[in-house]
C-alpha atoms as a PDB file:
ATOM      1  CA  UNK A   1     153.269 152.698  56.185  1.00  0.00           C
ATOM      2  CA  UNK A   2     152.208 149.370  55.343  1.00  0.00           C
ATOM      3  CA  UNK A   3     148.337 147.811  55.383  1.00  0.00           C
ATOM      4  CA  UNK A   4     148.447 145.776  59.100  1.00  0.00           C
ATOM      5  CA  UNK A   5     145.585 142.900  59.886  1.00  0.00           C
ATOM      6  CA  UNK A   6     143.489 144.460  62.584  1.00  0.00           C
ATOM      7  CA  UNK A   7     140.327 142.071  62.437  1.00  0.00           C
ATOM      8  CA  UNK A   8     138.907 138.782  61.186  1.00  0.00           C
ATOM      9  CA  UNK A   9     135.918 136.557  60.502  1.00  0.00           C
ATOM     10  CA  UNK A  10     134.908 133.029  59.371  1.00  0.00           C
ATOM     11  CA  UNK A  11     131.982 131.226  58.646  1.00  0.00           C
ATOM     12  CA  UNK A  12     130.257 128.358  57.534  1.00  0.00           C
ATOM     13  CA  UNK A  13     127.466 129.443  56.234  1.00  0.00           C
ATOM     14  CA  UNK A  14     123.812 126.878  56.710  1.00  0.00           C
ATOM     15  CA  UNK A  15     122.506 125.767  53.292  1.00  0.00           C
ATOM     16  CA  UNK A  16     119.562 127.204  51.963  1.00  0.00           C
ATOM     17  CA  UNK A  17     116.698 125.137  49.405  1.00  0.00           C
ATOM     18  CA  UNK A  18     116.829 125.459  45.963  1.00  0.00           C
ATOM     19  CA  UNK A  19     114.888 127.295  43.645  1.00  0.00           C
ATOM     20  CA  UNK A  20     115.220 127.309  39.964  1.00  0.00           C
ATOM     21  CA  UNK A  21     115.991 130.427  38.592  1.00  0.00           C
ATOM     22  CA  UNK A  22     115.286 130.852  34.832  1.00  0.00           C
ATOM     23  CA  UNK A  23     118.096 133.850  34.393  1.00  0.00           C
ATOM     24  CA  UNK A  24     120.691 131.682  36.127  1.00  0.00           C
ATOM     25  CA  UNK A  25     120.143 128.528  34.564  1.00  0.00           C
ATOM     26  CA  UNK A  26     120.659 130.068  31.498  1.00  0.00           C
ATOM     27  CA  UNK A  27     124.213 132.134  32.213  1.00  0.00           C
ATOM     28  CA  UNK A  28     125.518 128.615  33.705  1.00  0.00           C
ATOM     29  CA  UNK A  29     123.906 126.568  30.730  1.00  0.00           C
ATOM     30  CA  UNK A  30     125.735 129.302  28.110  1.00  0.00           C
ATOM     31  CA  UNK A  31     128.993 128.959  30.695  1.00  0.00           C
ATOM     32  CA  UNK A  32     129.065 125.240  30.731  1.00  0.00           C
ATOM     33  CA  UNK A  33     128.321 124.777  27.491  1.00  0.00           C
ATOM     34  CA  UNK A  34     131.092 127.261  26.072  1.00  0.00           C
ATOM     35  CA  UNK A  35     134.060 125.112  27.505  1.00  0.00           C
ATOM     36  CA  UNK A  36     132.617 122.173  25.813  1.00  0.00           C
ATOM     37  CA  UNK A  37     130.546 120.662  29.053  1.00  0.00           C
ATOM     38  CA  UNK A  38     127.123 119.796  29.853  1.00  0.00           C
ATOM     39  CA  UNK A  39     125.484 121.089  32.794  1.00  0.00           C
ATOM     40  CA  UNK A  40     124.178 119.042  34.931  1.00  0.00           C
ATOM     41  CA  UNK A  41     120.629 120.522  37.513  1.00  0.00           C
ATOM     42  CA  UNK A  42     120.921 118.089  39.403  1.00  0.00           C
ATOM     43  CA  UNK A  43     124.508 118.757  41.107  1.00  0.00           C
ATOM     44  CA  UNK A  44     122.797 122.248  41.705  1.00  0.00           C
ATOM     45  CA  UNK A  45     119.793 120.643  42.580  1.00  0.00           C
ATOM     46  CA  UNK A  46     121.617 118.379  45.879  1.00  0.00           C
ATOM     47  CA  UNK A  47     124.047 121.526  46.473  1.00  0.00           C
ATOM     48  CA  UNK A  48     124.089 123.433  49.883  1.00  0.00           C
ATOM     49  CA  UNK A  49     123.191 126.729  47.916  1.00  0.00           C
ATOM     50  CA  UNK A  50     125.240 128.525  50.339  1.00  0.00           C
ATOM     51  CA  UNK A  51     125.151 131.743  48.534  1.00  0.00           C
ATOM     52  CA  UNK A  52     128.084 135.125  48.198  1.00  0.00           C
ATOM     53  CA  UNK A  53     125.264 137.293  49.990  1.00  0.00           C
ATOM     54  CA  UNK A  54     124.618 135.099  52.837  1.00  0.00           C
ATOM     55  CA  UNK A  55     127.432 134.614  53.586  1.00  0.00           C
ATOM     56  CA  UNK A  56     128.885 138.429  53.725  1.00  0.00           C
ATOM     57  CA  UNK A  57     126.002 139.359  55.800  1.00  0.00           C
ATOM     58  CA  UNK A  58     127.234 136.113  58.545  1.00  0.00           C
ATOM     59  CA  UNK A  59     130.711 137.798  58.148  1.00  0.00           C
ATOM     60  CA  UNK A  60     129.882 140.991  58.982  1.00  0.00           C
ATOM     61  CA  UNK A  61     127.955 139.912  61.963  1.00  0.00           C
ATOM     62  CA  UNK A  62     130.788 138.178  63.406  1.00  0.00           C
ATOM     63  CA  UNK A  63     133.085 141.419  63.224  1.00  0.00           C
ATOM     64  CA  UNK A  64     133.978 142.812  66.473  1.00  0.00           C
ATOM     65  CA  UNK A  65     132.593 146.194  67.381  1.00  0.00           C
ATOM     66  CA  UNK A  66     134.391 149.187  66.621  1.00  0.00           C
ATOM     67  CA  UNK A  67     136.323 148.088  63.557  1.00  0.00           C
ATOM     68  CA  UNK A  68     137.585 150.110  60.621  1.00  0.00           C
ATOM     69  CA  UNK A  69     135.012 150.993  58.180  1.00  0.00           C
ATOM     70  CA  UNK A  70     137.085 149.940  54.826  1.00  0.00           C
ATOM     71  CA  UNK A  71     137.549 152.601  51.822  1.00  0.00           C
ATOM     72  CA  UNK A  72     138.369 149.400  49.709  1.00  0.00           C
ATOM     73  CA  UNK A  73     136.613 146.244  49.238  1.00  0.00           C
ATOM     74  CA  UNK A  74     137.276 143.271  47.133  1.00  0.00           C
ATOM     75  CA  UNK A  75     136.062 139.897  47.390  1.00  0.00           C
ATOM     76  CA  UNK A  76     138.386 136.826  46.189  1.00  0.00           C
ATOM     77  CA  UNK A  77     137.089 133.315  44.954  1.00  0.00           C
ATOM     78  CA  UNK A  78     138.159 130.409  43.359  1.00  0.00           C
ATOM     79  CA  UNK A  79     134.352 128.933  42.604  1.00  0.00           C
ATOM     80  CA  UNK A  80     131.643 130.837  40.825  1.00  0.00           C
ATOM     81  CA  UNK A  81     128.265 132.366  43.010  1.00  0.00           C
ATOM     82  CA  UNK A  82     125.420 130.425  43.259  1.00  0.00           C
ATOM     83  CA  UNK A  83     123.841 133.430  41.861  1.00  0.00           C
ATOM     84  CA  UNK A  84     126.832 134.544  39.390  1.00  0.00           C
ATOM     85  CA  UNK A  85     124.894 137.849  38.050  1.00  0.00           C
ATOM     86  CA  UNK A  86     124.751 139.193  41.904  1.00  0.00           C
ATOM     87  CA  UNK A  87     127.145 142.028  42.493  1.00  0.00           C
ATOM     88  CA  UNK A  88     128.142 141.213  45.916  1.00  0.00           C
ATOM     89  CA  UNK A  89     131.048 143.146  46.549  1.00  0.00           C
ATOM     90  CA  UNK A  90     129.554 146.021  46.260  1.00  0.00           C
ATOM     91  CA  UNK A  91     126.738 144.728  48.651  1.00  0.00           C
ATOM     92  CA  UNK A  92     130.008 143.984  51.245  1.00  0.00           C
ATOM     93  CA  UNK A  93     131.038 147.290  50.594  1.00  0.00           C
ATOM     94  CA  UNK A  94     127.453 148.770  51.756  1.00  0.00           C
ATOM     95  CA  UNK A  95     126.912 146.436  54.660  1.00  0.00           C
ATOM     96  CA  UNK A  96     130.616 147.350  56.169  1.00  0.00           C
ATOM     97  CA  UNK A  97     129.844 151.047  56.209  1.00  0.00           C
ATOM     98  CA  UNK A  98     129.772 152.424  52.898  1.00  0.00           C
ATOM     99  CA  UNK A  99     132.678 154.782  52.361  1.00  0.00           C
ATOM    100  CA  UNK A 100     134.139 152.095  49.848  1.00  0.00           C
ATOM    101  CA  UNK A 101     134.938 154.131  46.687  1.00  0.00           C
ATOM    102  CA  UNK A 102     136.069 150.557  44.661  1.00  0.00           C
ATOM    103  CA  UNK A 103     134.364 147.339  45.397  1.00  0.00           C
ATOM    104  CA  UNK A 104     134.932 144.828  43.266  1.00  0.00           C
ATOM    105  CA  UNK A 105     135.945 141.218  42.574  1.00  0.00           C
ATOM    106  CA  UNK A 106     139.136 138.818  41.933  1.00  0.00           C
ATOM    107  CA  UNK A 107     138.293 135.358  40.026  1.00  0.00           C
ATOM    108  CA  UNK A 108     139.466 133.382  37.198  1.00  0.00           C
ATOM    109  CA  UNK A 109     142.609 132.687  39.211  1.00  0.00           C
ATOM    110  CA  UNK A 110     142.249 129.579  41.466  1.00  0.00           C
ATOM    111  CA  UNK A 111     143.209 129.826  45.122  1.00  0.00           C
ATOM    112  CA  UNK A 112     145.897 132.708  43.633  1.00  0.00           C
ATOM    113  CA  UNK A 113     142.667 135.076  43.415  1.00  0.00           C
ATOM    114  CA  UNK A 114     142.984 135.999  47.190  1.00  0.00           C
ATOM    115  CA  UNK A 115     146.770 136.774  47.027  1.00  0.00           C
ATOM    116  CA  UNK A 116     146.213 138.565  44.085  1.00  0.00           C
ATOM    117  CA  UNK A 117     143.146 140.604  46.204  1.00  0.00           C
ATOM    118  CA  UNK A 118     145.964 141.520  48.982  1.00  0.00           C
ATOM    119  CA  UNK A 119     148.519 142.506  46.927  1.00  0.00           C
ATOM    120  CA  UNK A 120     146.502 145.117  45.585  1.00  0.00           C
ATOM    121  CA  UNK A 121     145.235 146.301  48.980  1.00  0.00           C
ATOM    122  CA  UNK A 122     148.958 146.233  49.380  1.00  0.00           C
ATOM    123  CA  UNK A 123     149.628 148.596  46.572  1.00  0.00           C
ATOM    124  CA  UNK A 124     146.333 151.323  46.989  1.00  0.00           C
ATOM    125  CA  UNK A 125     147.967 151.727  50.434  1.00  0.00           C
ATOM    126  CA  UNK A 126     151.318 152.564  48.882  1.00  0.00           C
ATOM    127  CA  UNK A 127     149.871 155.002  46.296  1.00  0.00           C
ATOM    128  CA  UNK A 128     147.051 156.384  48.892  1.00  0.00           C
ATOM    129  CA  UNK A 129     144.538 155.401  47.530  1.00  0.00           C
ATOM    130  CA  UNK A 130     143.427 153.086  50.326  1.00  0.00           C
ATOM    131  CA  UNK A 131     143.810 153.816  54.355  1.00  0.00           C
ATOM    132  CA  UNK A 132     141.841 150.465  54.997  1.00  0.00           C
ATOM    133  CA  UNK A 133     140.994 147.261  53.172  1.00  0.00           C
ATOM    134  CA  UNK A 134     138.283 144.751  53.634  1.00  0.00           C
ATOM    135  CA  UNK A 135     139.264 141.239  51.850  1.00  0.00           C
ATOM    136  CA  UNK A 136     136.653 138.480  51.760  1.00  0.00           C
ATOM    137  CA  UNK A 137     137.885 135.106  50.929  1.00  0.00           C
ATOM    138  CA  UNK A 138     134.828 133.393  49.876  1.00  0.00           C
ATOM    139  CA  UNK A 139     133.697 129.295  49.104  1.00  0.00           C
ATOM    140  CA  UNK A 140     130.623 127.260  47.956  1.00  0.00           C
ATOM    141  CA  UNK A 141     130.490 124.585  46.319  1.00  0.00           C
ATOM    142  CA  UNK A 142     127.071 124.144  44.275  1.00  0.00           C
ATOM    143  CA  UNK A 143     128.438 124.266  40.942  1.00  0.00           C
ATOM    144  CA  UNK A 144     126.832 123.878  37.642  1.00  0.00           C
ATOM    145  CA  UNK A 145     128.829 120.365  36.289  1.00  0.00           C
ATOM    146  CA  UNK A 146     131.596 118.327  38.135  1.00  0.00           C
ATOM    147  CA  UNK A 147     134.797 119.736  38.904  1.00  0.00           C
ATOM    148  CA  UNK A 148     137.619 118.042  40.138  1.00  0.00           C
ATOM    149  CA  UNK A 149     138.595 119.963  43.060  1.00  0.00           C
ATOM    150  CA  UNK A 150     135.637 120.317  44.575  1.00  0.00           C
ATOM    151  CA  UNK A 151     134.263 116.483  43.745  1.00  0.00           C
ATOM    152  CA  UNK A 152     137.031 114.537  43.449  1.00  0.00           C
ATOM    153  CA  UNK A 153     139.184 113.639  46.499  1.00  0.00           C
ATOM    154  CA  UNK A 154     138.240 114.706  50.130  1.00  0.00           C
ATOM    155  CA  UNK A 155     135.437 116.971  49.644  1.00  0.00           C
ATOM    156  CA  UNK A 156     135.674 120.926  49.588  1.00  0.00           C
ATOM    157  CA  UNK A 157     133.559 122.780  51.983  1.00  0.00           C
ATOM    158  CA  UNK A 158     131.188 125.965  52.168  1.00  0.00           C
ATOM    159  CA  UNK A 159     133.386 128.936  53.766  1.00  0.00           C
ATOM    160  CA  UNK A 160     133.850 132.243  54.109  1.00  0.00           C
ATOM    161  CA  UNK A 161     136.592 134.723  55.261  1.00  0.00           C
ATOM    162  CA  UNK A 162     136.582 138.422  56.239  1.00  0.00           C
ATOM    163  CA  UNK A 163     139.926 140.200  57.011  1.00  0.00           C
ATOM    164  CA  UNK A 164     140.394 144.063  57.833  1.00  0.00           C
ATOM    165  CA  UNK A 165     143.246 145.360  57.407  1.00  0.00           C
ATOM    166  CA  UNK A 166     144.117 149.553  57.695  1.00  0.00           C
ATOM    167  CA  UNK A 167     147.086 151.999  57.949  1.00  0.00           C
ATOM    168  CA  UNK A 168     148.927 152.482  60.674  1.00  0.00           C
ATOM    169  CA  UNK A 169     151.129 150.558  63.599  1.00  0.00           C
ATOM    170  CA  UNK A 170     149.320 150.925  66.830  1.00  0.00           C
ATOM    171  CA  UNK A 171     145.972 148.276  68.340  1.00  0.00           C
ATOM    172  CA  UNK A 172     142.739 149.540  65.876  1.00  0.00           C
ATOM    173  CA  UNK A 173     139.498 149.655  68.061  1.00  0.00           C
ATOM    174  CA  UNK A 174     138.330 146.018  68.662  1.00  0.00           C
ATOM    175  CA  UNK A 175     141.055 144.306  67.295  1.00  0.00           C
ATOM    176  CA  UNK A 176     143.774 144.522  69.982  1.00  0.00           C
ATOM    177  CA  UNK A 177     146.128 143.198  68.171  1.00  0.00           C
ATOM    178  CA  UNK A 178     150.329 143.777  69.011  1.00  0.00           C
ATOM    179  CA  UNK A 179     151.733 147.714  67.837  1.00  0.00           C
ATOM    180  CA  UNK A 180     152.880 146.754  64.230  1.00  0.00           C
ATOM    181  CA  UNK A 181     151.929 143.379  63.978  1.00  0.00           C
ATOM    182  CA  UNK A 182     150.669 141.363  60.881  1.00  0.00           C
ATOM    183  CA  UNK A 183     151.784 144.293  58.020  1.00  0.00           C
ATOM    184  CA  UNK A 184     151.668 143.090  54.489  1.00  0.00           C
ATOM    185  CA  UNK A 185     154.990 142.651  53.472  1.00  0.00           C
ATOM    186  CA  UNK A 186     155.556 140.832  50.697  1.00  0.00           C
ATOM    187  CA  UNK A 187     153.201 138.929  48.157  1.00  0.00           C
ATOM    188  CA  UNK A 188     154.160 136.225  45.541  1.00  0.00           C
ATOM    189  CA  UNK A 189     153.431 134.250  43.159  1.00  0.00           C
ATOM    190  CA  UNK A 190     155.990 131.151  42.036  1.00  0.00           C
ATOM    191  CA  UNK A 191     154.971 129.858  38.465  1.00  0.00           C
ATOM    192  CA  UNK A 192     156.595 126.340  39.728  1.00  0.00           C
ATOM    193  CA  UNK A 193     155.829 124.936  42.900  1.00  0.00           C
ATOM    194  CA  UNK A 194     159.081 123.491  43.266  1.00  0.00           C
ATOM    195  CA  UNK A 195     160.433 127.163  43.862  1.00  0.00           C
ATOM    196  CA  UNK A 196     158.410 127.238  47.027  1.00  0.00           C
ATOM    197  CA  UNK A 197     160.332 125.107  49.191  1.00  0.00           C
ATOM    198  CA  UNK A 198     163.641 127.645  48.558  1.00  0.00           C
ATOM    199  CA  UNK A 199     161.324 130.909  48.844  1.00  0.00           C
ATOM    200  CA  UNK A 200     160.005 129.720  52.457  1.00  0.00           C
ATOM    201  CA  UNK A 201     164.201 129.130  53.647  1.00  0.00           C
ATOM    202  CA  UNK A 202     164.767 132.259  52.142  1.00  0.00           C
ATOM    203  CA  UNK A 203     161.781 134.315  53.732  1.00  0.00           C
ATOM    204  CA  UNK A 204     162.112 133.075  57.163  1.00  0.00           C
ATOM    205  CA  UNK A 205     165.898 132.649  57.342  1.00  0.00           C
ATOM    206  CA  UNK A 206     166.330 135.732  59.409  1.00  0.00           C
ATOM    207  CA  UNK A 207     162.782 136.370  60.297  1.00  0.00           C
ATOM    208  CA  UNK A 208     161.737 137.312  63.658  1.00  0.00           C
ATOM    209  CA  UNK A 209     159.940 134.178  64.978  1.00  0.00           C
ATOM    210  CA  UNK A 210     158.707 133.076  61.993  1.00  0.00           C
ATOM    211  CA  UNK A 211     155.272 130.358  61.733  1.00  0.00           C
ATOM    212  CA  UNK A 212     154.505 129.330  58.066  1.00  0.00           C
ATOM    213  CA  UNK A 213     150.891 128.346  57.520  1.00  0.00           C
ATOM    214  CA  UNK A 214     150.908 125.783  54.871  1.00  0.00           C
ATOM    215  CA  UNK A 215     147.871 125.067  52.752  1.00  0.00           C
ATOM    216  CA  UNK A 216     146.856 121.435  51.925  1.00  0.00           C
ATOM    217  CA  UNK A 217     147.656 121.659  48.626  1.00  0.00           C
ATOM    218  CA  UNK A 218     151.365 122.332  49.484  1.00  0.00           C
ATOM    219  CA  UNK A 219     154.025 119.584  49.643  1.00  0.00           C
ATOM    220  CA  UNK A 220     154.749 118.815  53.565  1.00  0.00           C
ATOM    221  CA  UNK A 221     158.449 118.744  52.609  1.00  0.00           C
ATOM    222  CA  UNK A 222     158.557 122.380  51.538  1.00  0.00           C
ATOM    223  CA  UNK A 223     158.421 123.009  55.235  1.00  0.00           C
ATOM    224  CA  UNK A 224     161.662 124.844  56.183  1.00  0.00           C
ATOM    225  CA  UNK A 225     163.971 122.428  58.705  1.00  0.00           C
ATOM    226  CA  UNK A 226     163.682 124.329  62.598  1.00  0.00           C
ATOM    227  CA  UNK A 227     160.931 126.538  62.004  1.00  0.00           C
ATOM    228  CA  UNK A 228     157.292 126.739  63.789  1.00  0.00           C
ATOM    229  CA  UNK A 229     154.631 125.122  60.857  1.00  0.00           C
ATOM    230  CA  UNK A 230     150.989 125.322  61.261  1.00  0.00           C
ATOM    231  CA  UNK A 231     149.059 122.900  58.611  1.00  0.00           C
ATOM    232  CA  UNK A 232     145.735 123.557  57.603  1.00  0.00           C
ATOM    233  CA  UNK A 233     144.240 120.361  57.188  1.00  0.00           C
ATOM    234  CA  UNK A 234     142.365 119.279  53.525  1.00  0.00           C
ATOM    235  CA  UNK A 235     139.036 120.763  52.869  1.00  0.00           C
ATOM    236  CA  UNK A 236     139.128 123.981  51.318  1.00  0.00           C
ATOM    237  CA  UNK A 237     140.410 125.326  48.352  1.00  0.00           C
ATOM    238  CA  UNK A 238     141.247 129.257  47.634  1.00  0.00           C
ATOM    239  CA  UNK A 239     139.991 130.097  51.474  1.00  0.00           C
ATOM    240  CA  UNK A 240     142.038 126.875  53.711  1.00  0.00           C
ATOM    241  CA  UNK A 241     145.557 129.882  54.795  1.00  0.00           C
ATOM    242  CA  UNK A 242     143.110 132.679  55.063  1.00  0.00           C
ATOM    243  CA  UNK A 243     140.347 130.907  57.408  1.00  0.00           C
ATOM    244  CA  UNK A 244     143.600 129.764  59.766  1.00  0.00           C
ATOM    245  CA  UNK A 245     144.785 132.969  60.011  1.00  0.00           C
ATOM    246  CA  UNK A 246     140.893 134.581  61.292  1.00  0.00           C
ATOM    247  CA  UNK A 247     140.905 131.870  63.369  1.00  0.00           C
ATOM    248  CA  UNK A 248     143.695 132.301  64.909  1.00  0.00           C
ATOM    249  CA  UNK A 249     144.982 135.453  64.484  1.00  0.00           C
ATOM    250  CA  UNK A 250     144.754 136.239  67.986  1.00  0.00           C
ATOM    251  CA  UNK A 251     147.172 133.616  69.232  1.00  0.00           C
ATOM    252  CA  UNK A 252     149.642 133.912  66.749  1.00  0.00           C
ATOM    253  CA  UNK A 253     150.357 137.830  66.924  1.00  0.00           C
ATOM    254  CA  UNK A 254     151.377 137.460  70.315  1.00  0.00           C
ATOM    255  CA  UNK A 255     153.564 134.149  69.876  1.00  0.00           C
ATOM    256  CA  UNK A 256     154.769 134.914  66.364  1.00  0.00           C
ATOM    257  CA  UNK A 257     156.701 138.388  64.815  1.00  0.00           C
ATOM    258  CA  UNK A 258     155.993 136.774  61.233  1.00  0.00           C
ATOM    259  CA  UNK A 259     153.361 135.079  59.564  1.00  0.00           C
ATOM    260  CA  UNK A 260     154.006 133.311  55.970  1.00  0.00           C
ATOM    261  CA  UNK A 261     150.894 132.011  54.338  1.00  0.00           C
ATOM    262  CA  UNK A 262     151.240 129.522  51.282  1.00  0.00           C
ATOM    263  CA  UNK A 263     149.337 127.297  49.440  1.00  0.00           C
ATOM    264  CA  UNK A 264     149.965 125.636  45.957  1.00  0.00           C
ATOM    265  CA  UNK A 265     147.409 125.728  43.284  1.00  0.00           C
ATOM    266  CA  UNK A 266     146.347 121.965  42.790  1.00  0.00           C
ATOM    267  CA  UNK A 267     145.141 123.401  38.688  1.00  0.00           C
ATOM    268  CA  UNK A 268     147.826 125.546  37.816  1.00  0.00           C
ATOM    269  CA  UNK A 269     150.558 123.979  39.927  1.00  0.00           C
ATOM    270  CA  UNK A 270     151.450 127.948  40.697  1.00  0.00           C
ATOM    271  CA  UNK A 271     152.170 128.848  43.977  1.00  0.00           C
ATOM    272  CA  UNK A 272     151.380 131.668  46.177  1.00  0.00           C
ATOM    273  CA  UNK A 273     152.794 133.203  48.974  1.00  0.00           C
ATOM    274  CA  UNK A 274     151.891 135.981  51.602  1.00  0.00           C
ATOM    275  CA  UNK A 275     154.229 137.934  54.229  1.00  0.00           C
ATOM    276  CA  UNK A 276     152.728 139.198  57.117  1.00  0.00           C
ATOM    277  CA  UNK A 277     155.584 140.454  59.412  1.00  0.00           C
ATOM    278  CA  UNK A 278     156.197 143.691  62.148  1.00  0.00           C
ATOM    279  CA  UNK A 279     155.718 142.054  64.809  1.00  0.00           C
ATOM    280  CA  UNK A 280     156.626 142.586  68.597  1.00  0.00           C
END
C-alpha cells in the first residue's frame, strides 16, 4: 500500500543577526578552501542567517493538529546549514514526536536531493520499514563564497517545506484529504533534460486528471499539449515543486486525480520527476 500525502507546511523563516562562530568559520574556511575558493565573511556577514533549526521548529508549528507522528525522517537540501555541524534531522525527528528510528539527511545532490528523500520513503514503505514519513525540503541562502544559483540571476529565497506522508488510503486525522489521494507512485530521475518533455506525455497520457507542477528551472515547452500546468514562478531552488504542492495541496486533491512534480537541475542539467496519483 503505497506512502499517500496527508499533511503539509511552508515557511519563510525571519532572519536572525550574526554571530561569528569560531568552529564554523573554520569547517566552511577548510570547505571553501578544498574546492579551490576563498571564503568570503562578509557574504555570511549580510546573509539572513535563517538557520535548519529555526526553521523545523516554524514547520512544525504550522502542522495541523492530529497528524501522524512519522517513524522516518529525512531532511533534503540543495544549500549547506548556516550551522553545517548541527544535526537537525534528528532534532525534526524529536520535535515531530519521537518514534523516528532513522533520521537523517539527503545533500550533495542539487534540487534532485528531495526526490531522492521521497523515493526512499517510497521504498521503507514497500519493505516495512516505514508506516509514515516526514520529508522536509529545506532553503537558506547565507553561504560561505558566491554561488551561482543562489547570486546570480533572480535571487533565491529562504524556505522551508514539511510534508507527511503515511500508509494507508482513507482521510489521516487533520489532513482531510480525498480516500487514496496523492500516493507516491513513481519517482525519476532523467540524466538529460531533454527526456523530460517525452516522460511528462508519457506519464499523463492516460492519467486521471492529470496537473503537472513545473519548476522554474524547467523548459515551458516541456509542458504536455491539453493538459492542466501549474508553474511555480523563479525563486527557489531544490524547495520551488515541493512548497506549491503544501501550499496547495488542498485545492488540488479535490480538482486533480494526479499530481506530477518536475523540476530540472540548472547544475547538473538532470531532471527529476515525482508521481503522486490515486486520486478520486
Amino acid at each position: 500500500m503505497p506512502l499517500r500525502l496527508s499533511a503539509g507546511a511552508v515557511v519563510t523563516p525571519p532572519g536572525n543577526t550574526y554571530e561569528p562562530d569560531e568552529t564554523v568559520l573554520r569547517y566552511n574556511r577548510d570547505l571553501v578552501e578544498l574546492f579551490g575558493g576563498k571564503m568570503d565573511e562578509e557574504l555570511l556577514r549580510s546573509g539572513a542567517q535563517a538557520d535548519h533549526t529555526r526553521t523545523v521548529d516554524l514547520l512544525v508549528q504550522r502542522l495541523p493538529a492530529g497528524v501522524v507522528v512519522p517513524d522516518l525522517v529525512v531532511l533534503a537540501a540543495a544549500l549547506p546549514d548556516v550551522n553545517p555541524v548541527r544535526a537537525v534531522s534528528a532534532h525534526l525527528g524529536l520535535i515531530t514526536g519521537g518514534r523516528a528510528d532513522q533520521c537523517f539527511s539527503v545533500t550533495e545532490q542539487g534540487l534532485g536531493a528531495a526526490f531522492t528523500a521521497l523515493r526512499i520513503g517510497a521504498a521503507h514503505e514497500k519493505t516495512g520499514r516505514s508506516a509514515a514519513f516526514a520529508l522536509a525540503v529545506l532553503e537558506q541562502t547565507t553561504l560561505p563564497a558566491h554561488d551561482p544559483v543562489v547570486h546570480d540571476g533572480v535571487p533565491v529565497r529562504d524556505c522551508g517545506v514539511l510534508l507527511l506522508f503515511e500508509r494507508g488510503s482513507g482521510s489521516s486525522s487533520g489532513s482531510g484529504s480525498a480516500s487514496g489521494s496523492g500516493e507516491v507512485s513513481d519517482v525519476l530521475r532523467l540524466a538529460d533534460a531533454s527526456e523530460l518533455g517525452p516522460r511528462l506525455a508519457e506519464l499523463t497520457a492516460d492519467a486521471p486528471r492529470p496537473l503537472v507542477v513545473m519548476g522554474p528551472w524547467t523548459d515551458p515547452q516541456d509542458a504536455p499539449p491539453g493538459v492542466d500546468v501549474h508553474r511555480v514562478p523563479p525563486g527557489g531552488y531544490c524547495v520551488s515543486v515541493w512548497a506549491a504542492l503544501a501550499e496547495h495541496w488542498a485545492h488540488w486533491r479535490e480538482r486533480f486525480g494526479t499530481v506530477v512534480l518536475c523540476d530540472t537541475d540548472p547544475r547538473s542539467h538532470t531532471a527529476h520527476v515525482a508521481v503522486l496519483g490515486g486520486g478520486r
